[in-house]
Protein backbone atom coordinates (compact mmCIF):
# COMPACT_ATOMS: atom_id res chain seq x y z
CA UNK A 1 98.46 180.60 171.24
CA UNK A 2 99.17 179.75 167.62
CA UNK A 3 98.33 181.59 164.40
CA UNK A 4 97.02 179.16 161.56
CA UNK A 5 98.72 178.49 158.70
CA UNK A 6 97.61 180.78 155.75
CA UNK A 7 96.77 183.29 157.55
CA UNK A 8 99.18 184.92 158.69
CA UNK A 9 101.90 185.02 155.67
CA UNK A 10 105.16 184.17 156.71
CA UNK A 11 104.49 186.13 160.00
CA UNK A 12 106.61 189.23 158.93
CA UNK A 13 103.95 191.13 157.53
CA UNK A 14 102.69 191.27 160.75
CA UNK A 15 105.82 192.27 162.33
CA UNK A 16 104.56 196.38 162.62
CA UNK A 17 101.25 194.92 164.76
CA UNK A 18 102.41 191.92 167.01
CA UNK A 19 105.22 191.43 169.43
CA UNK A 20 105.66 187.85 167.47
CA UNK A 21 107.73 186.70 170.43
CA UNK A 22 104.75 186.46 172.81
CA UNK A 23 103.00 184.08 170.48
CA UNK A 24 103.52 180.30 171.24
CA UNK A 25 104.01 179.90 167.83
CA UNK A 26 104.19 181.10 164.18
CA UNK A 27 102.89 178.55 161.64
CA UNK A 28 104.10 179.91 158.49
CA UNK A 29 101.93 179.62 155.33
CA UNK A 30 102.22 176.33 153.68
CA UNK A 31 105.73 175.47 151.71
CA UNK A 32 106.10 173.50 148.69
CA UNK A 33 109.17 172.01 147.15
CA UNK A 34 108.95 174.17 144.13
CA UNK A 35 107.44 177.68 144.17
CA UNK A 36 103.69 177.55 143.31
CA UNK A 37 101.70 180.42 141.82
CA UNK A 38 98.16 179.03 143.28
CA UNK A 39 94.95 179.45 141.44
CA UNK A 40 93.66 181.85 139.18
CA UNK A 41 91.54 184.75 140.44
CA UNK A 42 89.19 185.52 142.06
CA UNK A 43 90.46 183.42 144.95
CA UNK A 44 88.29 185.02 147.75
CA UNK A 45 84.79 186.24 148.73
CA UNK A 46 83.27 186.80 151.95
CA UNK A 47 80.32 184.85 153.17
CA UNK A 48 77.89 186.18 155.75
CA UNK A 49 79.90 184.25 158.87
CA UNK A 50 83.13 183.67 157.27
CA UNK A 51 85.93 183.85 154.30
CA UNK A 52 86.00 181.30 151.18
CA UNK A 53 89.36 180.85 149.31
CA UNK A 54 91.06 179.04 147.06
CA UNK A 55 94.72 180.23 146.94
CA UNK A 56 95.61 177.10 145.72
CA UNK A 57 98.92 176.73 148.21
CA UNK A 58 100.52 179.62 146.91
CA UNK A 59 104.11 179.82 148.45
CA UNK A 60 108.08 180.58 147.67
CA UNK A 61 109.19 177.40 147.53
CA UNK A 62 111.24 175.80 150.41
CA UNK A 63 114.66 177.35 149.30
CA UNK A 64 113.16 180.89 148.90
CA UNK A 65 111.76 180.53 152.39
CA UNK A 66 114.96 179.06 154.06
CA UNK A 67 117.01 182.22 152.09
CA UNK A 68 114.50 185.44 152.65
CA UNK A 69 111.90 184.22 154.88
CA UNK A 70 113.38 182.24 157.95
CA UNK A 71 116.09 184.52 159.13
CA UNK A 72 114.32 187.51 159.55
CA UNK A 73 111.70 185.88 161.25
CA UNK A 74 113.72 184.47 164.00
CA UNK A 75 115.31 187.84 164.56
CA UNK A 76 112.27 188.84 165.76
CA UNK A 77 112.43 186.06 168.44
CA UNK A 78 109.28 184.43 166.80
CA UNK A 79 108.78 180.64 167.64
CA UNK A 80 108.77 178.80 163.87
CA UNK A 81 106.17 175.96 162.93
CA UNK A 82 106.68 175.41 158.92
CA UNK A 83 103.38 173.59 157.11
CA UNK A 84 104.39 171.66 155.05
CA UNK A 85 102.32 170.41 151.45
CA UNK A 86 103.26 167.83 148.73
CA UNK A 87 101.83 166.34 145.58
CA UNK A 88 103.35 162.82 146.42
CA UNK A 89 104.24 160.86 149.61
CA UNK A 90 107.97 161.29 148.60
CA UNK A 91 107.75 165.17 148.14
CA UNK A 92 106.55 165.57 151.68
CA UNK A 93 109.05 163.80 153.16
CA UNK A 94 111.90 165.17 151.34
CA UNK A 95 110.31 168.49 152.36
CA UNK A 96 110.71 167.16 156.17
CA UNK A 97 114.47 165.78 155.35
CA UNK A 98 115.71 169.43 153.93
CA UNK A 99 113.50 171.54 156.73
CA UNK A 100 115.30 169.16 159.51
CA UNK A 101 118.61 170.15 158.90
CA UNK A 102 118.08 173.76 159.42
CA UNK A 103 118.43 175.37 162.80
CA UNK A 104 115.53 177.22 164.46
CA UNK A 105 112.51 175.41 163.32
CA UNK A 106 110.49 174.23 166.44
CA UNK A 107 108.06 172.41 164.48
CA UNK A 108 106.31 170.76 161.18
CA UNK A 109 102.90 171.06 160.37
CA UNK A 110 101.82 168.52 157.65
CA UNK A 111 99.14 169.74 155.67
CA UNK A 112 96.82 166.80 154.18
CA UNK A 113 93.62 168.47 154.44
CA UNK A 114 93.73 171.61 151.93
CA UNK A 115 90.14 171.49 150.21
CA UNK A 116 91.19 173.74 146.81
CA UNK A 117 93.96 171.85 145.08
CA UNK A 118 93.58 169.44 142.93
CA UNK A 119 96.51 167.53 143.69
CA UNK A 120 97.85 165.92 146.97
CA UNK A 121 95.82 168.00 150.03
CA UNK A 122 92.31 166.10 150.49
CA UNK A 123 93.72 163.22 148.22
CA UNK A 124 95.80 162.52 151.36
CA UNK A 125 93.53 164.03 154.19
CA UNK A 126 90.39 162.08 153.37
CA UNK A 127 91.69 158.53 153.35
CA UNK A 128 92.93 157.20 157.00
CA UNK A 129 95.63 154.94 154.93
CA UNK A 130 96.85 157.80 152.50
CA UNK A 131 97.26 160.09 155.55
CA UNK A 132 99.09 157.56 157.93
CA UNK A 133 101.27 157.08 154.73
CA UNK A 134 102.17 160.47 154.54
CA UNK A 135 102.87 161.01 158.01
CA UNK A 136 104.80 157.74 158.31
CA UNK A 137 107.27 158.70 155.35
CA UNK A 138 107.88 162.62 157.21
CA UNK A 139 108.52 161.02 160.66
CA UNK A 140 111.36 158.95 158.84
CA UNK A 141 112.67 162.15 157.74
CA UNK A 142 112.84 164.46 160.69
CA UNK A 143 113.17 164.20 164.41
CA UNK A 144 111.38 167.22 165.05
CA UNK A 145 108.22 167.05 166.52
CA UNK A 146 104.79 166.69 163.88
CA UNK A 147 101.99 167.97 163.89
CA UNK A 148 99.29 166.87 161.75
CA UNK A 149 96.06 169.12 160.07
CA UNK A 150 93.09 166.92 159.75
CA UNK A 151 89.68 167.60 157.35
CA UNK A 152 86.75 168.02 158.42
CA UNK A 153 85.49 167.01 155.05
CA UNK A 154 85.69 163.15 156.34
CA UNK A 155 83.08 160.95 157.67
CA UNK A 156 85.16 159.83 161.11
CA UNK A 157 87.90 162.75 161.49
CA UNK A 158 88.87 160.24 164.93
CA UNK A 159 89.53 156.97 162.26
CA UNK A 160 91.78 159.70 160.55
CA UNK A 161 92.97 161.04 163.79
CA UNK A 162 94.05 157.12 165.42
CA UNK A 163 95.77 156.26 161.90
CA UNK A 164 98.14 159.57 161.88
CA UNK A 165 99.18 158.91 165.80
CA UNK A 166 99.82 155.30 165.00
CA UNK A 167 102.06 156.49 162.10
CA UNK A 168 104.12 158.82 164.33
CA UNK A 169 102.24 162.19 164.54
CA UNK A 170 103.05 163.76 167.72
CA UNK A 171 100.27 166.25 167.33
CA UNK A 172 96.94 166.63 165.94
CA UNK A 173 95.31 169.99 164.68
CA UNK A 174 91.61 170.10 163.42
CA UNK A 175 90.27 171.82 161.85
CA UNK A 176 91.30 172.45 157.87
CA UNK A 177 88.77 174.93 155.91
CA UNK A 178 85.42 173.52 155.25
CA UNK A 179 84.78 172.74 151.55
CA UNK A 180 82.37 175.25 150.21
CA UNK A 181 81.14 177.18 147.53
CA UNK A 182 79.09 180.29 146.50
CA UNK A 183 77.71 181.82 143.54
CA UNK A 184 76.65 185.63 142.11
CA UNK A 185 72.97 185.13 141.26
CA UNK A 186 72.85 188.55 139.12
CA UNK A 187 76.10 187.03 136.67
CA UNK A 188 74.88 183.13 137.42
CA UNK A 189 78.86 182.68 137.61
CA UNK A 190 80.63 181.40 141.04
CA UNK A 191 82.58 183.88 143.52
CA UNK A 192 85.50 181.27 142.70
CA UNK A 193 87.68 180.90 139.69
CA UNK A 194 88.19 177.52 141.36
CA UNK A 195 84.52 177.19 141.81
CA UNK A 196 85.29 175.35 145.52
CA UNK A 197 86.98 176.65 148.26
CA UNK A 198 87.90 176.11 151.87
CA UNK A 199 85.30 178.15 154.48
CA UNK A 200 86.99 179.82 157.32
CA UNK A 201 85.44 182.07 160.51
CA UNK A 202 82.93 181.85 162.62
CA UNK A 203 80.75 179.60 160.77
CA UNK A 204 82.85 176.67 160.90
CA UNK A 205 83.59 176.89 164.54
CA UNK A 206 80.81 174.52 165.68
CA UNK A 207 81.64 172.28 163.59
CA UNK A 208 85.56 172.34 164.24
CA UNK A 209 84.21 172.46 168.29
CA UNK A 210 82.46 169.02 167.42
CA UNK A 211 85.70 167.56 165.50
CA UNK A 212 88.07 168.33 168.44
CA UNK A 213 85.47 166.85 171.02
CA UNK A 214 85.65 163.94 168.98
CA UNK A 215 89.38 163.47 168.12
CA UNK A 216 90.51 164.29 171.81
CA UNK A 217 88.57 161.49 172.69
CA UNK A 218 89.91 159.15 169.88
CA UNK A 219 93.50 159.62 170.64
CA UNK A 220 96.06 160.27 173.59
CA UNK A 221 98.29 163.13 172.11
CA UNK A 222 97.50 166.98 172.80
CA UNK A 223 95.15 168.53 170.22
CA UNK A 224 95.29 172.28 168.49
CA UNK A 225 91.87 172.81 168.05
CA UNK A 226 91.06 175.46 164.84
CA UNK A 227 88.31 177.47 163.84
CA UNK A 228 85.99 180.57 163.50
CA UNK A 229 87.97 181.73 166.86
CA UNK A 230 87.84 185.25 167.28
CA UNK A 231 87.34 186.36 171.13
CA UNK A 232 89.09 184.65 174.09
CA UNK A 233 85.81 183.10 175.16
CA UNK A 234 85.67 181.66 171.39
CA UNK A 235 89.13 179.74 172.19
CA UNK A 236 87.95 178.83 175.62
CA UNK A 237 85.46 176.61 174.54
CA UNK A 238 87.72 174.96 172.47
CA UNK A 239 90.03 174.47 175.93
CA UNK A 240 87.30 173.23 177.92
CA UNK A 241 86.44 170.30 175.02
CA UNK A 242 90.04 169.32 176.12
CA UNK A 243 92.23 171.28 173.27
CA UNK A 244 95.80 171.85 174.79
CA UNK A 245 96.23 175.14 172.53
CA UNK A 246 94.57 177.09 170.15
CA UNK A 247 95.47 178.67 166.49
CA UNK A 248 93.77 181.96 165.42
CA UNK A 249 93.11 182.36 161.51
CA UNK A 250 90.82 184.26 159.68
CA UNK A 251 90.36 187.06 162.56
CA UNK A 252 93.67 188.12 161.44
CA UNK A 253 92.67 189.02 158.90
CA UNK A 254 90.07 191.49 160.49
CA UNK A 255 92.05 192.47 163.32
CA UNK A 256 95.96 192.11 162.99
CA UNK A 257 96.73 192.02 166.77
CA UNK A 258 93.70 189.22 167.59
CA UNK A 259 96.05 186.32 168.36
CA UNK A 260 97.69 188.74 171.25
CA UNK A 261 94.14 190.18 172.14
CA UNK A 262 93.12 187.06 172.32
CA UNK A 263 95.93 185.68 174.51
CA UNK A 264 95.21 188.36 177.27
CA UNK A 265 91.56 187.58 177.24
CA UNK A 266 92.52 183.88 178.53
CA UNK A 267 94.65 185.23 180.76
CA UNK A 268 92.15 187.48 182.42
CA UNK A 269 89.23 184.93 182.47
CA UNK A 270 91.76 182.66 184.47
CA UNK A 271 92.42 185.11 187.08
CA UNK A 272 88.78 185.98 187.66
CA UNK A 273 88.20 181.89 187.72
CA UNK A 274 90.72 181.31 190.19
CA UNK A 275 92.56 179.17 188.28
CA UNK A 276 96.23 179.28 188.43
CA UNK A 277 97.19 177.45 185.12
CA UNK A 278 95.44 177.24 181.94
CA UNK A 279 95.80 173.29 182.46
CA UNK A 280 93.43 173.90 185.25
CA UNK A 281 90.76 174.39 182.81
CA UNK A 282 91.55 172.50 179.95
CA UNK A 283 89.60 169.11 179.13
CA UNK A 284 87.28 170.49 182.11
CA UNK A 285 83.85 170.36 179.85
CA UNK A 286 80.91 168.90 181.85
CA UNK A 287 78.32 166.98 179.67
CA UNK A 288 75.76 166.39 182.55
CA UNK A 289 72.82 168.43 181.01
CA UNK A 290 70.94 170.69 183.46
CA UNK A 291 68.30 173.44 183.39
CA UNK A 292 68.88 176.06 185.08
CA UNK A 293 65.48 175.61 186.81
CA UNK A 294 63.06 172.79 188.84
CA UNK A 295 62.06 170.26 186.11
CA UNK A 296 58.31 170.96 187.42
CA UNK A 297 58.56 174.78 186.48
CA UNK A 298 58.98 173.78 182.75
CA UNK A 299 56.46 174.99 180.69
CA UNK A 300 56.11 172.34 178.37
């Protein structure tokens, strides 16, 4: 059990509601060389089934994080995944050489899938050569283990998927935000100073459902699967597609203590399954169709 990137700040403003130890990991918000302010307001507005923003990437910088951010967050005994962003091949990996040589970070997460910046993100995430690129220049740069975010905003997210595993991604997460938009009809202006944003919550979790499906079965490596989960049965269907772990995002925002809530609802489901390991029921979905009743008592 993960918690998204972006959603869950640098994981010490959550400190007061969550053991952060129990959580597999904590993937911090995304870090930058350089600080970046992020977009201009308004940078959020609630849809109907989910969140739309455009923070724009907003983050301390890599040596603010390493100063204030890091320590305090391994006191805690909190596992650390950074996400990483750049604006150029070279930035990300010098991101990965610098984040390498300091002690306690399990993880990298390289983001090439953000939908509301206008440089780097989906420039990288949408093209299957930019992204293997990318990946290829961090892995040169760190030994620690990679994990890469995918788009959704992609016509194959498994040609995406293959070409970051062939360029030395241990790790594939899917899904990024969705890109999206939405408007005020009374002021005719959009919700968005940005205009387009990145849709999180439970709208998008079909969709992210169908992407993992899809890139579990395009490459060997384990898969996070992302999106719109909110309940323990919500992140059991992403198991049973053949996810190896989940990350919780936007119900964080809702309910601070979600990933942990979240955790023991797996846990409990197992037990009254049987099952002695979560392995025992991951990658178990059966696609044989059935009804539930004779064929010859269909109505139609």
């Amino acid at each position: 059990m993960l918690t998204a990137s972006g959603t869950f700040g640098y994981g010490l403003e959550f400190g007061d509601f969550v053991d952060l130890s129990r959580l597999g990991g904590v993937i911090v918000k995304g870090i930058s060389l350089r600080p970046r302010p992020g977009n201009p307001p308004p940078r959020l507005a609630e849809t109907p089934s989910g969140l739309l923003n455009a923070i724009g990437l907003e983050n301390v910088g890599v040596e603010k994080f390493l100063t204030d951010k890091l320590p305090p967050l391994l006191k805690r005994g909190a596992v650390v995944l950074v996400n990483i962003l750049g604006e150029s091949v070279e930035e990300y990996g010098e991101l990965a050489r610098i984040l390498s040589a300091e002690a306690g970070i399990a993880a990298l997460e390289i983001n090439i899938s953000c939908p509301n910046v206008k440089e780097g993100g989906m420039a990288f995430g949408t093209d299957a050569a930019a992204a293997a690129r990318v990946v290829a220049e961090v892995r040169k740069n760190t030994s620690l283990p990679l994990i890469t975010k995918l788009s959704p905003n992609v016509t194959s997210i498994a040609e995406i998927a293959r070409a970051v595993v062939e360029a030395g991604t241990d790790i594939v997460s899917c899904i990024n935000t969705v890109s999206a938009m939405a408007v005020d009809p009374f002021s005719r202006r959009p919700k968005l100073a940005n205009i387009i944003g990145g849709l999180s919550g439970p709208a998008v979790k079909p969709i992210a459902l169908r992407c993992v499906y899809e890139v579990v079965r395009a490459v060997s490596c384990p898969v996070i699967g992302i999106g719109g989960i909110r309940t323990a049965l919500d992140a059991l269907e992403f198991l049973v597609v053949g996810a190896c772990a989940v990350q919780v995002g936007t119900a964080n925002f809702v309910r601070p203590t979600a990933a942990l809530e979240i955790l023991d609802g797996i846990e409990r489901f197992l037990r009254t399954q049987g099952l002695r390991a979560v392995t025992d029921y991951i990658g178990t979905l059966d696609t044989q169709c059935r009804f539930p009743f004779a064929e010859e008592a269909c109505p139609v």
